[in-house]
Structures are given as structure tokens and as C-alpha cells.
C-alpha atoms as a PDB file:
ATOM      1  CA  UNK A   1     -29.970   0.227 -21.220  1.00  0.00           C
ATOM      2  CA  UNK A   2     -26.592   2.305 -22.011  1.00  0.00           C
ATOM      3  CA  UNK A   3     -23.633  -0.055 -21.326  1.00  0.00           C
ATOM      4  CA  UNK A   4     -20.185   1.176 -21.325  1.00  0.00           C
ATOM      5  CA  UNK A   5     -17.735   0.086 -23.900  1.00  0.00           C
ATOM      6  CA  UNK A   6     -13.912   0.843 -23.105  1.00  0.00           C
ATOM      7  CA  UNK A   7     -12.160   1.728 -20.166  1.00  0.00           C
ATOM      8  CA  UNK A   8      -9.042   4.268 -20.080  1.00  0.00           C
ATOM      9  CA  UNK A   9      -7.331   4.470 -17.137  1.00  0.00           C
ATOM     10  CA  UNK A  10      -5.204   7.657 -16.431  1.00  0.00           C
ATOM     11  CA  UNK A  11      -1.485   5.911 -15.355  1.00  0.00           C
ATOM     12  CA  UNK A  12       0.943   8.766 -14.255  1.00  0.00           C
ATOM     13  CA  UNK A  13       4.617   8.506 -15.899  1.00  0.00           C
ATOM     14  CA  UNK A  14       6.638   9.415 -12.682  1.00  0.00           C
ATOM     15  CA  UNK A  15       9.492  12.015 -12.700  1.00  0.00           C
ATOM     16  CA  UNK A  16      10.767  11.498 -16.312  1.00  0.00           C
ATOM     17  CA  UNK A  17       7.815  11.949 -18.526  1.00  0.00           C
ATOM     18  CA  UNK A  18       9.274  11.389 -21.929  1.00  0.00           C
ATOM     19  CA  UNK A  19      11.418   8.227 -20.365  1.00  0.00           C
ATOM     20  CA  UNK A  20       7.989   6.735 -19.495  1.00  0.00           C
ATOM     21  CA  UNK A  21       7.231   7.153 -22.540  1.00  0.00           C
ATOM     22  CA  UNK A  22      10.055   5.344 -24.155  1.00  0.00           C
ATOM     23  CA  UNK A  23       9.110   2.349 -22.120  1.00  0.00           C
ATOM     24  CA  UNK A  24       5.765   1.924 -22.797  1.00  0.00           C
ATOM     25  CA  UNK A  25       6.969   1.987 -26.569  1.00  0.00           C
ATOM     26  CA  UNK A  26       9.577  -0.468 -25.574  1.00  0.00           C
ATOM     27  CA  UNK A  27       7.312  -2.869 -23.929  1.00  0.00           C
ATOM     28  CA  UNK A  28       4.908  -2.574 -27.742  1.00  0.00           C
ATOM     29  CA  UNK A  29       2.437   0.122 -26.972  1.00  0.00           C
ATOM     30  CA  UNK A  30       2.449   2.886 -29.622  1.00  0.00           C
ATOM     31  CA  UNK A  31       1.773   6.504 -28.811  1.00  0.00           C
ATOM     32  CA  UNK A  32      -1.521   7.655 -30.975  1.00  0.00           C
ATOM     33  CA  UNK A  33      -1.361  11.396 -29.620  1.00  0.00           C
ATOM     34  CA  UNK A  34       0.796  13.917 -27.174  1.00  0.00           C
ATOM     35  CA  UNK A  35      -0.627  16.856 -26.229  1.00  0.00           C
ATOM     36  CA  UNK A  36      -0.435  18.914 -22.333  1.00  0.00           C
ATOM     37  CA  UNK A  37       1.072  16.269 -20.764  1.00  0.00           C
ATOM     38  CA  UNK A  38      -0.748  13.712 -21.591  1.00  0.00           C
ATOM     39  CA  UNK A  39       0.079  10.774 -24.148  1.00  0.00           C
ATOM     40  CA  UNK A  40      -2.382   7.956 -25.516  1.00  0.00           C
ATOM     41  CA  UNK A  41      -1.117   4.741 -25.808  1.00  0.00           C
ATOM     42  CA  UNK A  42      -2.339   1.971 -27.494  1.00  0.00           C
ATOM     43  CA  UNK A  43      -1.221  -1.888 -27.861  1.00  0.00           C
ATOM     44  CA  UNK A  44      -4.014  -3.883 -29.762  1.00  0.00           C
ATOM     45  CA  UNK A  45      -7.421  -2.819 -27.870  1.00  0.00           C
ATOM     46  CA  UNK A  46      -5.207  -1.766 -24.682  1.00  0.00           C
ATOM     47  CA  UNK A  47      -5.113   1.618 -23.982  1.00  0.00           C
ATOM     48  CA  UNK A  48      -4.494   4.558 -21.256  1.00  0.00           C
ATOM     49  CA  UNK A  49      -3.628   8.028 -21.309  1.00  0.00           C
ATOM     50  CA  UNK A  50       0.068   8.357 -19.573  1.00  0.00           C
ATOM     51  CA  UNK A  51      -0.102  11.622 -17.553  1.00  0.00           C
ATOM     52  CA  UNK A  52       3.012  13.679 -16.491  1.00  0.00           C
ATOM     53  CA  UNK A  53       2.498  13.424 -12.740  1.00  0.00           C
ATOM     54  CA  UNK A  54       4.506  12.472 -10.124  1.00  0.00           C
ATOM     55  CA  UNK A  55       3.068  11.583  -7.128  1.00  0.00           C
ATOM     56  CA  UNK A  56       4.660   8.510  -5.548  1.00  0.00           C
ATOM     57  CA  UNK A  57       2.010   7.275  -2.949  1.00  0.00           C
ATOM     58  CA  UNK A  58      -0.161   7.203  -6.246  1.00  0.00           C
ATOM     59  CA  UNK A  59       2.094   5.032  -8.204  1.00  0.00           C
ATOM     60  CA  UNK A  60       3.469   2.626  -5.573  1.00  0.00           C
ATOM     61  CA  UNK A  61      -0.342   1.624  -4.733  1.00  0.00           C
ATOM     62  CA  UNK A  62      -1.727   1.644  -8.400  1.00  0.00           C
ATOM     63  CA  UNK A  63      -1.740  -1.745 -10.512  1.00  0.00           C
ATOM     64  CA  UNK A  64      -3.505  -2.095 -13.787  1.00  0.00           C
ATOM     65  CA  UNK A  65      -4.135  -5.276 -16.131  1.00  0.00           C
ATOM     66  CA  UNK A  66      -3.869  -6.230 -19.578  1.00  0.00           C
ATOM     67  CA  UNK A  67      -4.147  -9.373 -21.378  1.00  0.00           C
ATOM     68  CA  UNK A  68      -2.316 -11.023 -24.535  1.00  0.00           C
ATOM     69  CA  UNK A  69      -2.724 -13.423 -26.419  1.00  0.00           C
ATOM     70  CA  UNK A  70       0.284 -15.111 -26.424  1.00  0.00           C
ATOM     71  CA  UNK A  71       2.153 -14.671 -23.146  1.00  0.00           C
ATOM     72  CA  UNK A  72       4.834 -17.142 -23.233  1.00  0.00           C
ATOM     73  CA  UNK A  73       5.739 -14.898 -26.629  1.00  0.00           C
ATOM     74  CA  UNK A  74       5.415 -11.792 -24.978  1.00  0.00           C
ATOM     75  CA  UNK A  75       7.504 -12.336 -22.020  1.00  0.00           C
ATOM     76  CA  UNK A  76       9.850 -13.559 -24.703  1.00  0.00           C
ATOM     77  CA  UNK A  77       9.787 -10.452 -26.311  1.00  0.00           C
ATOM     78  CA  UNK A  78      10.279  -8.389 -23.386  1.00  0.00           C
ATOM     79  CA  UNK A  79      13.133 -10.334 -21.634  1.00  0.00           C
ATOM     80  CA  UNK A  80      15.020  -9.684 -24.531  1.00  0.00           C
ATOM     81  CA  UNK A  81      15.132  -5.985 -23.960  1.00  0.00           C
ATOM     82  CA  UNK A  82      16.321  -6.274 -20.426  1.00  0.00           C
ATOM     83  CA  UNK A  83      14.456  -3.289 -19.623  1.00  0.00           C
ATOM     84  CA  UNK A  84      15.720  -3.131 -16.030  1.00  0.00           C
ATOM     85  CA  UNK A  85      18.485  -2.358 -17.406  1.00  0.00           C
ATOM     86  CA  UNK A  86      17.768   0.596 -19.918  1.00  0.00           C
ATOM     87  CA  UNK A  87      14.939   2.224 -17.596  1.00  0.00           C
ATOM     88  CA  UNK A  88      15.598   2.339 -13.765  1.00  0.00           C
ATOM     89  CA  UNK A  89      13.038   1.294 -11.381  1.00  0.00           C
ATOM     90  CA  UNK A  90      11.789  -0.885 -13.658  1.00  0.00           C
ATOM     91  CA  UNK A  91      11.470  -4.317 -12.683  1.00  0.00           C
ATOM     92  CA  UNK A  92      10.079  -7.445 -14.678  1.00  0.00           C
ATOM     93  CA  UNK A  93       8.796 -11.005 -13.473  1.00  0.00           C
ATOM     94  CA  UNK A  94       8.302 -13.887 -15.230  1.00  0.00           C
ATOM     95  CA  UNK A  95       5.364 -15.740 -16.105  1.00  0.00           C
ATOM     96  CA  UNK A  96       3.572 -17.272 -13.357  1.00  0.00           C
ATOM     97  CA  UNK A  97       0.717 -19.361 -12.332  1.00  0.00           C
ATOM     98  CA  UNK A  98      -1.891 -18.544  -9.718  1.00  0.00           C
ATOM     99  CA  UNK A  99      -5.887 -19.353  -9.233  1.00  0.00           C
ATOM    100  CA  UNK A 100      -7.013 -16.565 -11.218  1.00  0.00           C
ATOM    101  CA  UNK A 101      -4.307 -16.999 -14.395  1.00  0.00           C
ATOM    102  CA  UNK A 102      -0.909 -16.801 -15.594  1.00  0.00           C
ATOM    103  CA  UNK A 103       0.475 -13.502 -15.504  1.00  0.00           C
ATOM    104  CA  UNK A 104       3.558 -11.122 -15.876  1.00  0.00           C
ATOM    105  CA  UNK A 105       4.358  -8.543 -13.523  1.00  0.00           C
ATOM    106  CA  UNK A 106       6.268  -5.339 -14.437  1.00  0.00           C
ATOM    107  CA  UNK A 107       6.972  -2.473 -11.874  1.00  0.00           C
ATOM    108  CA  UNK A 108       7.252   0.649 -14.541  1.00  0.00           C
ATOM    109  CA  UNK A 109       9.316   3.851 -14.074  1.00  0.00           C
ATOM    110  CA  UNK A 110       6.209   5.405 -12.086  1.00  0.00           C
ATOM    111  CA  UNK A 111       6.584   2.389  -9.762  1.00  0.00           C
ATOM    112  CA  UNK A 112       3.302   1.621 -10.844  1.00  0.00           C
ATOM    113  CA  UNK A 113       2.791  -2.160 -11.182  1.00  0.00           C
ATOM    114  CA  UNK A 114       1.346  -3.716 -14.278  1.00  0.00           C
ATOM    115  CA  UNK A 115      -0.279  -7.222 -14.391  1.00  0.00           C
ATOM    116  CA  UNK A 116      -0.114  -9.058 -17.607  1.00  0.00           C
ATOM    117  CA  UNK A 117      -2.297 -11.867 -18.349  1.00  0.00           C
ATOM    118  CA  UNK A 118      -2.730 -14.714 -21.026  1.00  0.00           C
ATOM    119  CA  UNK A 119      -5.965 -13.677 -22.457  1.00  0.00           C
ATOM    120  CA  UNK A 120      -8.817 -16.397 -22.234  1.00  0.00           C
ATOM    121  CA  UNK A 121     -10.259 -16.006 -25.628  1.00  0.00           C
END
């Protein structure tokens, strides 16, 4: 039997392509490849393809998930930045516990809302 073997999810960047961009560099994804409006982007075995498209009912109702493996260090990382700051809409939460895990959230430029988890392995 054929079994699938990675995942990537199209994320659109909102109204400022190249901004969105920016902050997926900021928050440690690098970009592998532009080309038409799209842009790969890579942290560790994460990856999507961030698509210059801005439709807002999209992003407001899209959430994606990565893990880490270190998320105390992460969010350390990131806080640091104060990305709210240098990118608007973007909005950051720290760590938290619920039943499924201990994640991050972070609302990106798109409005899109990303869920970061402590990875179990």
C-alpha cells in the first residue's frame, strides 16, 4: 500500500506579500524558493508554500500546526522580537496547557492562526 509522506499546506500571506514573508523568516522559517507568487518555507521538517492571496474569510478561519522541540525556548525566542510590534495584525500568546498539549498561538499578518506545539518525541 502507497502511504503518503509529507504534507504542504498552501497558507496565503494576506495583503503584503513580501511582509509575510519577513515574518515567517522572523519567527525561524527560511525561504528555500520564490517564484509566481508563491514562496517555500521551511523550519526543520515544517514546511508550506506561502501564496500571495488575500482573501480574508480564508485566513480568519484557517489554523495550521507545527511542533518543536523545545517550546519553552522557542517562545523565548520569539518574545524577544516583539513581533506585534514590527508586523501589524500579528498577535502572539504564550505557552499554554490544555488536554491535547502545550501550545503557542500566533495570529500572522494573513490573520491566519498558527498553533505551536511541544513536540512529543
Amino acid at each position: 500500500m502507497v502511504r503518503a509522506t509529507t504534507l504542504y499546506p498552501f497558507v496565503p500571506s494576506g495583503a503584503n506579500f513580501s511582509r509575510s514573508v519577513d515574518f515567517f523568516i522572523a519567527l525561524g522559517f527560511e525561504k528555500a524558493w520564490e517564484n509566481g507568487g508563491l514562496a517555500a518555507m521551511r523550519f526543520g521538517s515544517a514546511f508550506f508554500l506561502l501564496q500571495n492571496i488575500n482573501i480574508p474569510e480564508w485566513q480568519s478561519n484557517q489554523m495550521i500546526n507545527f511542533e518543536v522541540d523545545d517550546l519553552d525556548a522557542y517562545w523565548r525566542e520569539i518574545e524577544a522580537k516583539d513581533l506585534p510590534t514590527s508586523f501589524a495584525g500579528v498577535k502572539v500568546r504564550p505557552p499554554q496547557d490544555f488536554p491535547w498539549g502545550r501550545e503557542i498561538h500566533i495570529i500572522d499578518p494573513a490573520g491566519v492562526c498558527w498553533h505551536v506545539r511541544q513536540s512529543a518525541a
